[in-house]
C-alpha atoms as a PDB file:
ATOM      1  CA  UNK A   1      24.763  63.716 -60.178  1.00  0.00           C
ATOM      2  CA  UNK A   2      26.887  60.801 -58.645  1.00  0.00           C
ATOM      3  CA  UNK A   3      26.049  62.028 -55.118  1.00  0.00           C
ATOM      4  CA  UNK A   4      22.544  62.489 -55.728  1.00  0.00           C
ATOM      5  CA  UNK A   5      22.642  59.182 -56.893  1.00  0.00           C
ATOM      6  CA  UNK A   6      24.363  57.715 -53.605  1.00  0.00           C
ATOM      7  CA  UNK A   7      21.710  59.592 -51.438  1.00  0.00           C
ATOM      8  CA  UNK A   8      18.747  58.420 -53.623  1.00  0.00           C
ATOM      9  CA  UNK A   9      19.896  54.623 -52.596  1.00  0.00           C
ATOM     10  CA  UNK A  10      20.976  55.056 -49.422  1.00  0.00           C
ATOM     11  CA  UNK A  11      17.383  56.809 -48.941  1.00  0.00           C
ATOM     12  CA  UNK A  12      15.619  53.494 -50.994  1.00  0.00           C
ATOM     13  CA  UNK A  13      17.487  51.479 -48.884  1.00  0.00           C
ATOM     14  CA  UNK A  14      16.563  52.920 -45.686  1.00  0.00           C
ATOM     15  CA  UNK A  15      12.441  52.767 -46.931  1.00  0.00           C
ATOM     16  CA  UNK A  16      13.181  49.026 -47.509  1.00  0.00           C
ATOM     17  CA  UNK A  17      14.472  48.549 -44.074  1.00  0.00           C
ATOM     18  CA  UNK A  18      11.620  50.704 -42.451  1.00  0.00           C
ATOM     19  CA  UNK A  19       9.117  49.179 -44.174  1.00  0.00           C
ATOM     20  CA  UNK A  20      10.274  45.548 -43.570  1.00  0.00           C
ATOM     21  CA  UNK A  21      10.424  46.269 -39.845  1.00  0.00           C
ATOM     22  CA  UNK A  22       6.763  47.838 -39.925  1.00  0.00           C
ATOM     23  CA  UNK A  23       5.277  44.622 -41.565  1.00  0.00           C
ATOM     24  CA  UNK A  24       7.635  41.982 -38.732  1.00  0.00           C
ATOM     25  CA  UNK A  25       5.686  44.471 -36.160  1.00  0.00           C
ATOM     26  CA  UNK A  26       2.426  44.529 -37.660  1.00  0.00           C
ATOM     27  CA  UNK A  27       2.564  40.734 -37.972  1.00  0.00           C
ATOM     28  CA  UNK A  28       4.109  39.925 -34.751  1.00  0.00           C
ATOM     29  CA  UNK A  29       6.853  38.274 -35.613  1.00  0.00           C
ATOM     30  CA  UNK A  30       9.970  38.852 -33.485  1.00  0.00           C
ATOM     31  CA  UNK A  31      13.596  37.374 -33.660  1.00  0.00           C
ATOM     32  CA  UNK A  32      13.943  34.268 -31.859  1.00  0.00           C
ATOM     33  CA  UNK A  33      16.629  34.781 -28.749  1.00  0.00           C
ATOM     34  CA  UNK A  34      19.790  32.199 -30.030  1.00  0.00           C
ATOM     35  CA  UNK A  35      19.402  29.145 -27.790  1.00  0.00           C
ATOM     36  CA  UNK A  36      22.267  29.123 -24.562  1.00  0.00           C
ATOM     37  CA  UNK A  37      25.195  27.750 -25.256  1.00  0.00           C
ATOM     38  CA  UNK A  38      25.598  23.909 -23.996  1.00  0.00           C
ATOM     39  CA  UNK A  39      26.501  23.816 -20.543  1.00  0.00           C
ATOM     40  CA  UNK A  40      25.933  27.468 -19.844  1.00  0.00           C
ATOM     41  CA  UNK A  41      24.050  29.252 -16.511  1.00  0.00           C
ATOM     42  CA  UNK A  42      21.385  29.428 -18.712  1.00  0.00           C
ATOM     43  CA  UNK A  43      21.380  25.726 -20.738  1.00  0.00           C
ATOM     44  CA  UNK A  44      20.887  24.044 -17.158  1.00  0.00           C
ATOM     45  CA  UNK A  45      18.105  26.299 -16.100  1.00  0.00           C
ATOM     46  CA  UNK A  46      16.392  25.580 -18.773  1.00  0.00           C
ATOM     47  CA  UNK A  47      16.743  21.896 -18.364  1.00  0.00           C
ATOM     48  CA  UNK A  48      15.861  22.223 -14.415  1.00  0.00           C
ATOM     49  CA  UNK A  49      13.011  23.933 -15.681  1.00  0.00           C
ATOM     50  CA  UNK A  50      11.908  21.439 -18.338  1.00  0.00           C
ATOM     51  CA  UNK A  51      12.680  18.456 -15.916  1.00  0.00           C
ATOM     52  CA  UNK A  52      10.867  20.160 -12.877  1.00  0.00           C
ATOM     53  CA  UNK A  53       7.870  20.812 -14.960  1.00  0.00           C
ATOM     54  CA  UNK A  54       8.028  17.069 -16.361  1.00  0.00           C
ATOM     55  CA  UNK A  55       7.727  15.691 -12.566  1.00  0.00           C
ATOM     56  CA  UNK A  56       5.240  17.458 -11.570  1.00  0.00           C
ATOM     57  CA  UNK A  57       3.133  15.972 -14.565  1.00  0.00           C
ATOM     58  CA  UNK A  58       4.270  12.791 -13.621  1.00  0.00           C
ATOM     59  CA  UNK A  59       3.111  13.027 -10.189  1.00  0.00           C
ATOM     60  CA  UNK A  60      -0.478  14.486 -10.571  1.00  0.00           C
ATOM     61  CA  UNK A  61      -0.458  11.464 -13.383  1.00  0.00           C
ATOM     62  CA  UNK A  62      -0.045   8.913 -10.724  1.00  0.00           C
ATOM     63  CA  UNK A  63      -1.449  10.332  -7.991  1.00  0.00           C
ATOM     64  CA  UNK A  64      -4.728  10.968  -9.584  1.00  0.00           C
ATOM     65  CA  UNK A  65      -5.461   9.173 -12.623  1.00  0.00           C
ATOM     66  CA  UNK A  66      -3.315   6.156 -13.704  1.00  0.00           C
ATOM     67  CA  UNK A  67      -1.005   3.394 -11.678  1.00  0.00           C
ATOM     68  CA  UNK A  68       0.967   0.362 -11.924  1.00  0.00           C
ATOM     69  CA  UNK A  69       0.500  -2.774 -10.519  1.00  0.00           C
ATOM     70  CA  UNK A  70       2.403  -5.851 -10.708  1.00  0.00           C
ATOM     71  CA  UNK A  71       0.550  -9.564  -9.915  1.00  0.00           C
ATOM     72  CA  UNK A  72       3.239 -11.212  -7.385  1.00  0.00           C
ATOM     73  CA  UNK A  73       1.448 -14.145  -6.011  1.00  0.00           C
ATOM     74  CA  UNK A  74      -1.222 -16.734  -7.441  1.00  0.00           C
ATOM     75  CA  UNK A  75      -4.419 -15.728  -5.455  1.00  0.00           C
ATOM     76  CA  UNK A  76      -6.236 -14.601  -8.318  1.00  0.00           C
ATOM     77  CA  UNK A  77      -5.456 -17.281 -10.849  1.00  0.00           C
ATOM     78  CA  UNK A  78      -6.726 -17.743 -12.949  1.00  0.00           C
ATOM     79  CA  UNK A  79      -7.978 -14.492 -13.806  1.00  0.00           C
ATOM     80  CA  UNK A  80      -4.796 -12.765 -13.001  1.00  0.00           C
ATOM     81  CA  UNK A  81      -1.248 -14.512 -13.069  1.00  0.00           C
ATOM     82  CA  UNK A  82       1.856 -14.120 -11.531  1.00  0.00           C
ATOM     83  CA  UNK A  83       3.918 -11.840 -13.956  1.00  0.00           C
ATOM     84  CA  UNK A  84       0.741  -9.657 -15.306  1.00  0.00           C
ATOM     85  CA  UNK A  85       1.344  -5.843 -15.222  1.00  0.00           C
ATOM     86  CA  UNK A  86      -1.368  -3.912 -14.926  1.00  0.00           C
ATOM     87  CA  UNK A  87      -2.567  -0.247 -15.593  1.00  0.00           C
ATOM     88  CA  UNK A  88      -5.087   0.656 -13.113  1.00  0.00           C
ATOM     89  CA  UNK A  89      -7.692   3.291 -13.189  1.00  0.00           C
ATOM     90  CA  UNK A  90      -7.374   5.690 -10.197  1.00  0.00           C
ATOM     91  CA  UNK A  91     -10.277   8.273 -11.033  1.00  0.00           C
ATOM     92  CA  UNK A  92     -12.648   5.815 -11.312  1.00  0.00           C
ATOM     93  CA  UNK A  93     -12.956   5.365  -7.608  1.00  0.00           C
ATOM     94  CA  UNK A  94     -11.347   8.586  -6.877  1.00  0.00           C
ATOM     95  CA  UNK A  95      -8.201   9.558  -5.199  1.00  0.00           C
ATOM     96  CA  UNK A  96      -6.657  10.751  -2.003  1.00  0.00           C
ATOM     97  CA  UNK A  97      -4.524  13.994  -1.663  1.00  0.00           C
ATOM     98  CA  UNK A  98      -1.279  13.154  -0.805  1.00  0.00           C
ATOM     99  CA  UNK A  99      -0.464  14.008   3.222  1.00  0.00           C
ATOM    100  CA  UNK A 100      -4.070  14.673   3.644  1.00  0.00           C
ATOM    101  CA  UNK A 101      -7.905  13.426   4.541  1.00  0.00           C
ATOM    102  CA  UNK A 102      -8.635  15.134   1.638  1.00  0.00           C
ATOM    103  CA  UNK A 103     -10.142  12.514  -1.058  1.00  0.00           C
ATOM    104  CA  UNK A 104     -11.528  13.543  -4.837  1.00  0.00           C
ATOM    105  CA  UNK A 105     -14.627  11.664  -5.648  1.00  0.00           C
ATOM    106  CA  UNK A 106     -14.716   9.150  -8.515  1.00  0.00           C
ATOM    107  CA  UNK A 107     -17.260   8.431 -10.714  1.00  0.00           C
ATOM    108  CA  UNK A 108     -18.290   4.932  -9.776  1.00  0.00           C
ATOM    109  CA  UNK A 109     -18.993   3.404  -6.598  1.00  0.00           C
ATOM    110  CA  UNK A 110     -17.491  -0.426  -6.030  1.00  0.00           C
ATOM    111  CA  UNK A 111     -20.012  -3.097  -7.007  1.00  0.00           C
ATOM    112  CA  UNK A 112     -20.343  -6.871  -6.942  1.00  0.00           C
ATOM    113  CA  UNK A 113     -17.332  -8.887  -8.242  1.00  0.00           C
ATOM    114  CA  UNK A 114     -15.691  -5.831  -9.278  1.00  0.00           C
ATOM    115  CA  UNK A 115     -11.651  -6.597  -9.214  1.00  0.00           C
ATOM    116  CA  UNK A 116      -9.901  -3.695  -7.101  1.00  0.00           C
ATOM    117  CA  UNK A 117      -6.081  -2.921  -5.801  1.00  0.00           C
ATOM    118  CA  UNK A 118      -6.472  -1.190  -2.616  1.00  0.00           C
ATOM    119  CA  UNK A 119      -3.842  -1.091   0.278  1.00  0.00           C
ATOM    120  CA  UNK A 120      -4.138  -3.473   2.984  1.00  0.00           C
ATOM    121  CA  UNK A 121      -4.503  -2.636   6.765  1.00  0.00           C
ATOM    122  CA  UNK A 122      -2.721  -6.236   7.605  1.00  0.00           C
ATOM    123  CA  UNK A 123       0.598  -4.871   5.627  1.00  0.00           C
ATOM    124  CA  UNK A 124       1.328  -1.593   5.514  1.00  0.00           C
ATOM    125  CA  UNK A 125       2.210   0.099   2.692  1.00  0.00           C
ATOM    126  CA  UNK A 126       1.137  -2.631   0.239  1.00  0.00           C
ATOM    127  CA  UNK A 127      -0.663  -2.528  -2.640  1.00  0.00           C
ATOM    128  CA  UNK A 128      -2.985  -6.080  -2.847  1.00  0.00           C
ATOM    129  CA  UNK A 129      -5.627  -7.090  -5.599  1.00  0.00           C
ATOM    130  CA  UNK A 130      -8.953  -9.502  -4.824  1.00  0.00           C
ATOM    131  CA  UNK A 131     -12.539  -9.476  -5.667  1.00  0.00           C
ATOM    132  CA  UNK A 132     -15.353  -7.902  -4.414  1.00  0.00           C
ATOM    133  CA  UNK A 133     -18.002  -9.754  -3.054  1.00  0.00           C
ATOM    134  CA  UNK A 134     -19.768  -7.955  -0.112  1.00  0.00           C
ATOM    135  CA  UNK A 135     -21.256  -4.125  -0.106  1.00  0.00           C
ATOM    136  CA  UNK A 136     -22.295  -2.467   2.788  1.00  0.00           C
ATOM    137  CA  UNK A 137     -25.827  -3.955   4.082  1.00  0.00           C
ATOM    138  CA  UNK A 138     -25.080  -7.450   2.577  1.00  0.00           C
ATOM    139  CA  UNK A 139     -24.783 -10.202   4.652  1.00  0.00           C
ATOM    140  CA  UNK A 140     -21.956 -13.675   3.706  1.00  0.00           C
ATOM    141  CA  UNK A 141     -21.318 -16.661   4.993  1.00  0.00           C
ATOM    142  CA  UNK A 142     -19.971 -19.390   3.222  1.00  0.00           C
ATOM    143  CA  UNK A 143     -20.799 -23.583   3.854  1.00  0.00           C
ATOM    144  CA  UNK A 144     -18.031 -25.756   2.668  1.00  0.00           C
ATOM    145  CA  UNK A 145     -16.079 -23.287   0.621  1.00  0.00           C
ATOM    146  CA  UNK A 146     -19.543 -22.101  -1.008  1.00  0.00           C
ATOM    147  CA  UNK A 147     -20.499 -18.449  -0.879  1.00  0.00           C
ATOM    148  CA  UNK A 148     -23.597 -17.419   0.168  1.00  0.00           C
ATOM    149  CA  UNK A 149     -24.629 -13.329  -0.318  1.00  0.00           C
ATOM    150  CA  UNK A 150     -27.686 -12.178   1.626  1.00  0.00           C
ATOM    151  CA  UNK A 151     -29.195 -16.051   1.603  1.00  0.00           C
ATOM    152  CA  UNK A 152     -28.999 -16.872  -1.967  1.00  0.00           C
ATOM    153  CA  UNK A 153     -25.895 -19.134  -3.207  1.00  0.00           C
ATOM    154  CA  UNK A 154     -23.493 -16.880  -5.472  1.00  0.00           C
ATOM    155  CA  UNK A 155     -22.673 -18.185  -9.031  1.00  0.00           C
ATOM    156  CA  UNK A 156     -18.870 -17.971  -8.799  1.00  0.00           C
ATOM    157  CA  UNK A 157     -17.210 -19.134 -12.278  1.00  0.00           C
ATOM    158  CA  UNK A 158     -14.521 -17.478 -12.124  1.00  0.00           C
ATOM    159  CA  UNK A 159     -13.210 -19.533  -8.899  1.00  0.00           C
ATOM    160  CA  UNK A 160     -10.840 -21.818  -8.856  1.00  0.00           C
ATOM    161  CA  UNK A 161     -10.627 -24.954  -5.959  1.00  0.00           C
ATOM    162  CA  UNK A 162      -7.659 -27.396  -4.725  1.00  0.00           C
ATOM    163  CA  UNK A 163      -9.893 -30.172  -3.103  1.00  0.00           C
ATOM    164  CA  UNK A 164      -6.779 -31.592  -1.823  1.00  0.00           C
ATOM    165  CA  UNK A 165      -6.306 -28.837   0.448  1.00  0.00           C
ATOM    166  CA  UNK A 166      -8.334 -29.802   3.613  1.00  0.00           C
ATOM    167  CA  UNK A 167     -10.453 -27.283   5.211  1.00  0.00           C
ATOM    168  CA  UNK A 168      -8.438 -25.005   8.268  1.00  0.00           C
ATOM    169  CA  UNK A 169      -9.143 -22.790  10.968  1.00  0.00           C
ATOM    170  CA  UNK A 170      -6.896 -20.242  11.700  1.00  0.00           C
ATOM    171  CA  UNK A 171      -6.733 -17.231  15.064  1.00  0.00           C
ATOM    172  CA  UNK A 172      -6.339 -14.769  12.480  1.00  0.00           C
ATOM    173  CA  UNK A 173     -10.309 -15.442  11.537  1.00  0.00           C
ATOM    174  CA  UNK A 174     -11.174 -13.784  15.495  1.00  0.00           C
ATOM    175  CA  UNK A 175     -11.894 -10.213  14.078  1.00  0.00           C
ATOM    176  CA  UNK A 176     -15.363 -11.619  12.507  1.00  0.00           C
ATOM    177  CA  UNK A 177     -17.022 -11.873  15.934  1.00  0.00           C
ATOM    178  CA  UNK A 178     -17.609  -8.219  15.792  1.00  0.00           C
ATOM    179  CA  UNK A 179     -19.389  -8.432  12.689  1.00  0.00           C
ATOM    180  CA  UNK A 180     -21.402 -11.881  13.514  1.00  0.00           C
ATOM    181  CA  UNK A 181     -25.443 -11.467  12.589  1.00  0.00           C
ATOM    182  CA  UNK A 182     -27.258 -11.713  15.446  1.00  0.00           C
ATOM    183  CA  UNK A 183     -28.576 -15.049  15.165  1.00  0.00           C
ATOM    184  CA  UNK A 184     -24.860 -16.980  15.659  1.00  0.00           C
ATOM    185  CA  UNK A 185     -24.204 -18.137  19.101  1.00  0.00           C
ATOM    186  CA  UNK A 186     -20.637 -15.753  19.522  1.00  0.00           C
ATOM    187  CA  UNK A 187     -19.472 -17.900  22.602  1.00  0.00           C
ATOM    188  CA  UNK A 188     -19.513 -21.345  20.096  1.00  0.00           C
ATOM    189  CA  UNK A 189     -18.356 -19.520  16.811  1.00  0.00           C
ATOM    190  CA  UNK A 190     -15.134 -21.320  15.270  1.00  0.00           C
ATOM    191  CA  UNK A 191     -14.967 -20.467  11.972  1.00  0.00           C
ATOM    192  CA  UNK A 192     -12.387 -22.231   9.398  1.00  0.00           C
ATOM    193  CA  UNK A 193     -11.550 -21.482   5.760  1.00  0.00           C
ATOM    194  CA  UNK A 194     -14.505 -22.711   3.981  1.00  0.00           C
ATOM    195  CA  UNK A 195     -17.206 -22.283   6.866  1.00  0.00           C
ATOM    196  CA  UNK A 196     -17.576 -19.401   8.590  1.00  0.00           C
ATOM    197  CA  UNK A 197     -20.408 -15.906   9.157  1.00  0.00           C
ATOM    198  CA  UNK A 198     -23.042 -15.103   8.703  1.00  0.00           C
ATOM    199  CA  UNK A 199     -21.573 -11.641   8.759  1.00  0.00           C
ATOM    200  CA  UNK A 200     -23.014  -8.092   8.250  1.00  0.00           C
ATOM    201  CA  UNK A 201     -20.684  -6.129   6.243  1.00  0.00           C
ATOM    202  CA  UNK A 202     -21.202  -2.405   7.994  1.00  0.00           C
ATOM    203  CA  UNK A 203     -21.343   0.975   5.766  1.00  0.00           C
ATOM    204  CA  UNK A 204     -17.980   1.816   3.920  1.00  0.00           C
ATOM    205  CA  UNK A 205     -16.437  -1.752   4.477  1.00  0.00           C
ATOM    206  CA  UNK A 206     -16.161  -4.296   1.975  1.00  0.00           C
ATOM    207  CA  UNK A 207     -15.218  -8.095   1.873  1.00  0.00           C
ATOM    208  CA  UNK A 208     -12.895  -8.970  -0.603  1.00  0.00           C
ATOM    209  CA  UNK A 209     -11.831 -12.667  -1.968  1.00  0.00           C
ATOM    210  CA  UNK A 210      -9.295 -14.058  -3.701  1.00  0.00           C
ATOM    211  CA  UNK A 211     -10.297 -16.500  -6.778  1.00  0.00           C
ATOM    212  CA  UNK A 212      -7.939 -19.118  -5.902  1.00  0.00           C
ATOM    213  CA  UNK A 213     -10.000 -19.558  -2.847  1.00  0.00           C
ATOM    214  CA  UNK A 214      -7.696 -21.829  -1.509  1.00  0.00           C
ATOM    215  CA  UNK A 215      -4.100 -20.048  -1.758  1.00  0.00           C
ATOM    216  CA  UNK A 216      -5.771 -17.019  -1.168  1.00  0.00           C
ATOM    217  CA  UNK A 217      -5.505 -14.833   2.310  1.00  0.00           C
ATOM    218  CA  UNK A 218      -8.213 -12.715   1.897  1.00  0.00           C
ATOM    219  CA  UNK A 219     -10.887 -10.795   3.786  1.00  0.00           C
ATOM    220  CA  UNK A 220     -11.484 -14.271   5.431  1.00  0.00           C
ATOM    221  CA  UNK A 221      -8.319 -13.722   7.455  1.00  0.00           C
ATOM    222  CA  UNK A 222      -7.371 -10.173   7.730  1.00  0.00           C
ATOM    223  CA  UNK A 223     -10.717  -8.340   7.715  1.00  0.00           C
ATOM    224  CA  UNK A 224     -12.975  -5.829   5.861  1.00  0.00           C
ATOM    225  CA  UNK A 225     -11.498  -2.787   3.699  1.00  0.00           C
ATOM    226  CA  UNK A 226     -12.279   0.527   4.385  1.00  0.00           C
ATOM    227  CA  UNK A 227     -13.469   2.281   1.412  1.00  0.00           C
ATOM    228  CA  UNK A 228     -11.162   5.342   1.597  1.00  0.00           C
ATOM    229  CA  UNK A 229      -7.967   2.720   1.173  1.00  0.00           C
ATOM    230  CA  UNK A 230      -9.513   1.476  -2.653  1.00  0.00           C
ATOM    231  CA  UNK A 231      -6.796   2.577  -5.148  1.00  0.00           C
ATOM    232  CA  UNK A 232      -8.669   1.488  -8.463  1.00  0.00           C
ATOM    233  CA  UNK A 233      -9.713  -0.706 -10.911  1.00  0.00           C
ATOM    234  CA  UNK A 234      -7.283  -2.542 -13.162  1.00  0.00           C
ATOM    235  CA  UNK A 235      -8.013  -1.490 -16.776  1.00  0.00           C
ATOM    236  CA  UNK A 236      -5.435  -2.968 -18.772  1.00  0.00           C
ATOM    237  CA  UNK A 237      -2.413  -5.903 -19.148  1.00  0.00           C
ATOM    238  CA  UNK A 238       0.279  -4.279 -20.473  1.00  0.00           C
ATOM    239  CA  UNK A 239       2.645  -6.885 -20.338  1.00  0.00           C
ATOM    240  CA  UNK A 240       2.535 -10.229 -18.971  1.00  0.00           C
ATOM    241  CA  UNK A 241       5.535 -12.840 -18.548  1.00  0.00           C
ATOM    242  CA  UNK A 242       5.945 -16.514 -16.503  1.00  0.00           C
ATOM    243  CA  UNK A 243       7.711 -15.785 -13.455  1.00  0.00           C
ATOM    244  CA  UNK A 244       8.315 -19.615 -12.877  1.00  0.00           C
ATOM    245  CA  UNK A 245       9.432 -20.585 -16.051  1.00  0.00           C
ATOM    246  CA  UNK A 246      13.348 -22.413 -17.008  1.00  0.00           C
ATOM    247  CA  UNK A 247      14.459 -19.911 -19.368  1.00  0.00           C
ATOM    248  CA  UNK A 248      17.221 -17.066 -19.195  1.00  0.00           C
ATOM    249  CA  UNK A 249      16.459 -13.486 -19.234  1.00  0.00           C
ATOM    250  CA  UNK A 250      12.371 -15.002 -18.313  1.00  0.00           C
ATOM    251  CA  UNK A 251      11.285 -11.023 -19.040  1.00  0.00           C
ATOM    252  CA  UNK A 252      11.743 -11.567 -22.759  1.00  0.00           C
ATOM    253  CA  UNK A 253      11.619 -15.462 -22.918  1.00  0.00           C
ATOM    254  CA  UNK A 254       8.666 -16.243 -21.246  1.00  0.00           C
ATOM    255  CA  UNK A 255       6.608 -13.283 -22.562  1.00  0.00           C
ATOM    256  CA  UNK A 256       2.518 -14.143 -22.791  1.00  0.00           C
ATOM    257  CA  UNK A 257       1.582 -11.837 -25.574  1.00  0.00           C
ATOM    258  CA  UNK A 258      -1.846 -13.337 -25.536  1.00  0.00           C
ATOM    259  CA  UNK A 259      -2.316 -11.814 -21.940  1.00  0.00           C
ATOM    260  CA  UNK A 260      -2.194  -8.297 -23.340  1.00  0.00           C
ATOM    261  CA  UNK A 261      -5.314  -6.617 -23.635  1.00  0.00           C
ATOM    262  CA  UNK A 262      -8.178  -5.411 -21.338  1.00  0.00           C
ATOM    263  CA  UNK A 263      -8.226  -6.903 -17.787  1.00  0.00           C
ATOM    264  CA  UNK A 264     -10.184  -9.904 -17.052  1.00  0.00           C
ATOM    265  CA  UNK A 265     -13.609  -9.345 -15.111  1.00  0.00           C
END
């Protein structure tokens, strides 16, 4: 009786186990492999693996879709200042492939007054920010530091002036004489700061001015942009300190909370 008794249990027992592995199976649940042990072969695979996969996120993240910008000099004061950090919007105007001609098209085209970081011709490898204020087709001059778009004065609030600053020329301003409209004289042209064009902006070039028309070298100077060297639009000040100001450790000091928000137009 005893041993019929053992071989009753062991056989309950055994249905038990059967059955419990039938329902993991049916439900498909399997035993979790224990994690490596710290420091193994395996531990720092799985961290390469991790890390590797986290930088290539990073990359197509900046590449394609968002930057950083930092404001480094006063030319756009005062709707930028020197200590904003901005997030700009790559997709908007679309991105190049890295190493390539390649270029993915954004979904907006650059317009009047639109603020854009793009990288300048003059200095390569940076990153610069101004305003746009001639298109492709239009035609700018400007007559004693006021800007004129296709004959009809533009309504610039946003600008700021130093009239203690006295008007300049500068041999920098030579590159507009082969963009000149057809009725300037191009033997007599001398153009300065605050008088100069009319000029013809050509297809996929566009003139771009600092607000702080007076501390600002700008398209004036250097030239047009092409449109394939437009980075983006800034979309957001994420944090914003004063550079200049007498205090220790400025980053935390000087803070400007109040600059935090969406990016001036």
């Amino acid at each position: 009786m005893a041993k019929g008794g053992k071989k009753n249990e062991s056989a309950k027992t055994g249905t038990k186990e059967e059955a419990s592995e039938a329902t993991g199976r049916k439900s498909g649940k399997k035993d979790r492999p224990p994690p490596p042990e710290r420091f193994s072969k395996e531990w720092f695979a799985d961290w390469g693996r991790t890390l590797v996969f986290a930088a290539i996120i990073f990359l197509v993240f900046r590449t394609f879709l968002l930057a950083t910008f930092v404001i480094t000099s006063g030319s756009m004061e005062d709707t930028l200042l020197v200590g904003d950090f901005l997030l700009v919007n790559k997709v908007s105007l679309g991105s190049q492939v890295p190493g390539t001609a390649l270029r993915i098209p954004g979904y907006a085209e650059p317009k009047h007054n639109d603020i854009i970081v793009f990288r300048a011709d003059h200095a390569p490898g940076l990153d610069i920010v101004k305003r746009t204020v001639g298109l492709p087709g239009d035609t700018l001059w400007m007559e004693d530091a006021q800007l004129f778009r296709n004959g009809v004065p533009v309504d610039e609030p946003y600008v700021i002036h130093n009239p203690r600053m006295a008007d300049t020329s500068d041999p920098d301003m030579a590159w507009q004489l082969g963009y000149l409209a057809d009725t300037v004289e191009r033997s007599g042209y001398q153009p300065t700061r605050d008088n100069w064009g009319p000029l013809v902006i050509p297809e996929e070039r566009y003139f771009m001015l600092g607000d702080n028309r007076e501390h600002s070298l700008d398209s004036r100077f250097w030239g047009l942009v092409e449109r394939r060297k437009m980075r983006g639009k800034p979309l957001f000040v994420y944090y914003s300190y004063d550079r200049n100001a007498l205090k220790p450790i400025r980053f935390l000091t000087a803070m400007r909370p109040g600059r935090i928000g969406p990016s001036p137009k």
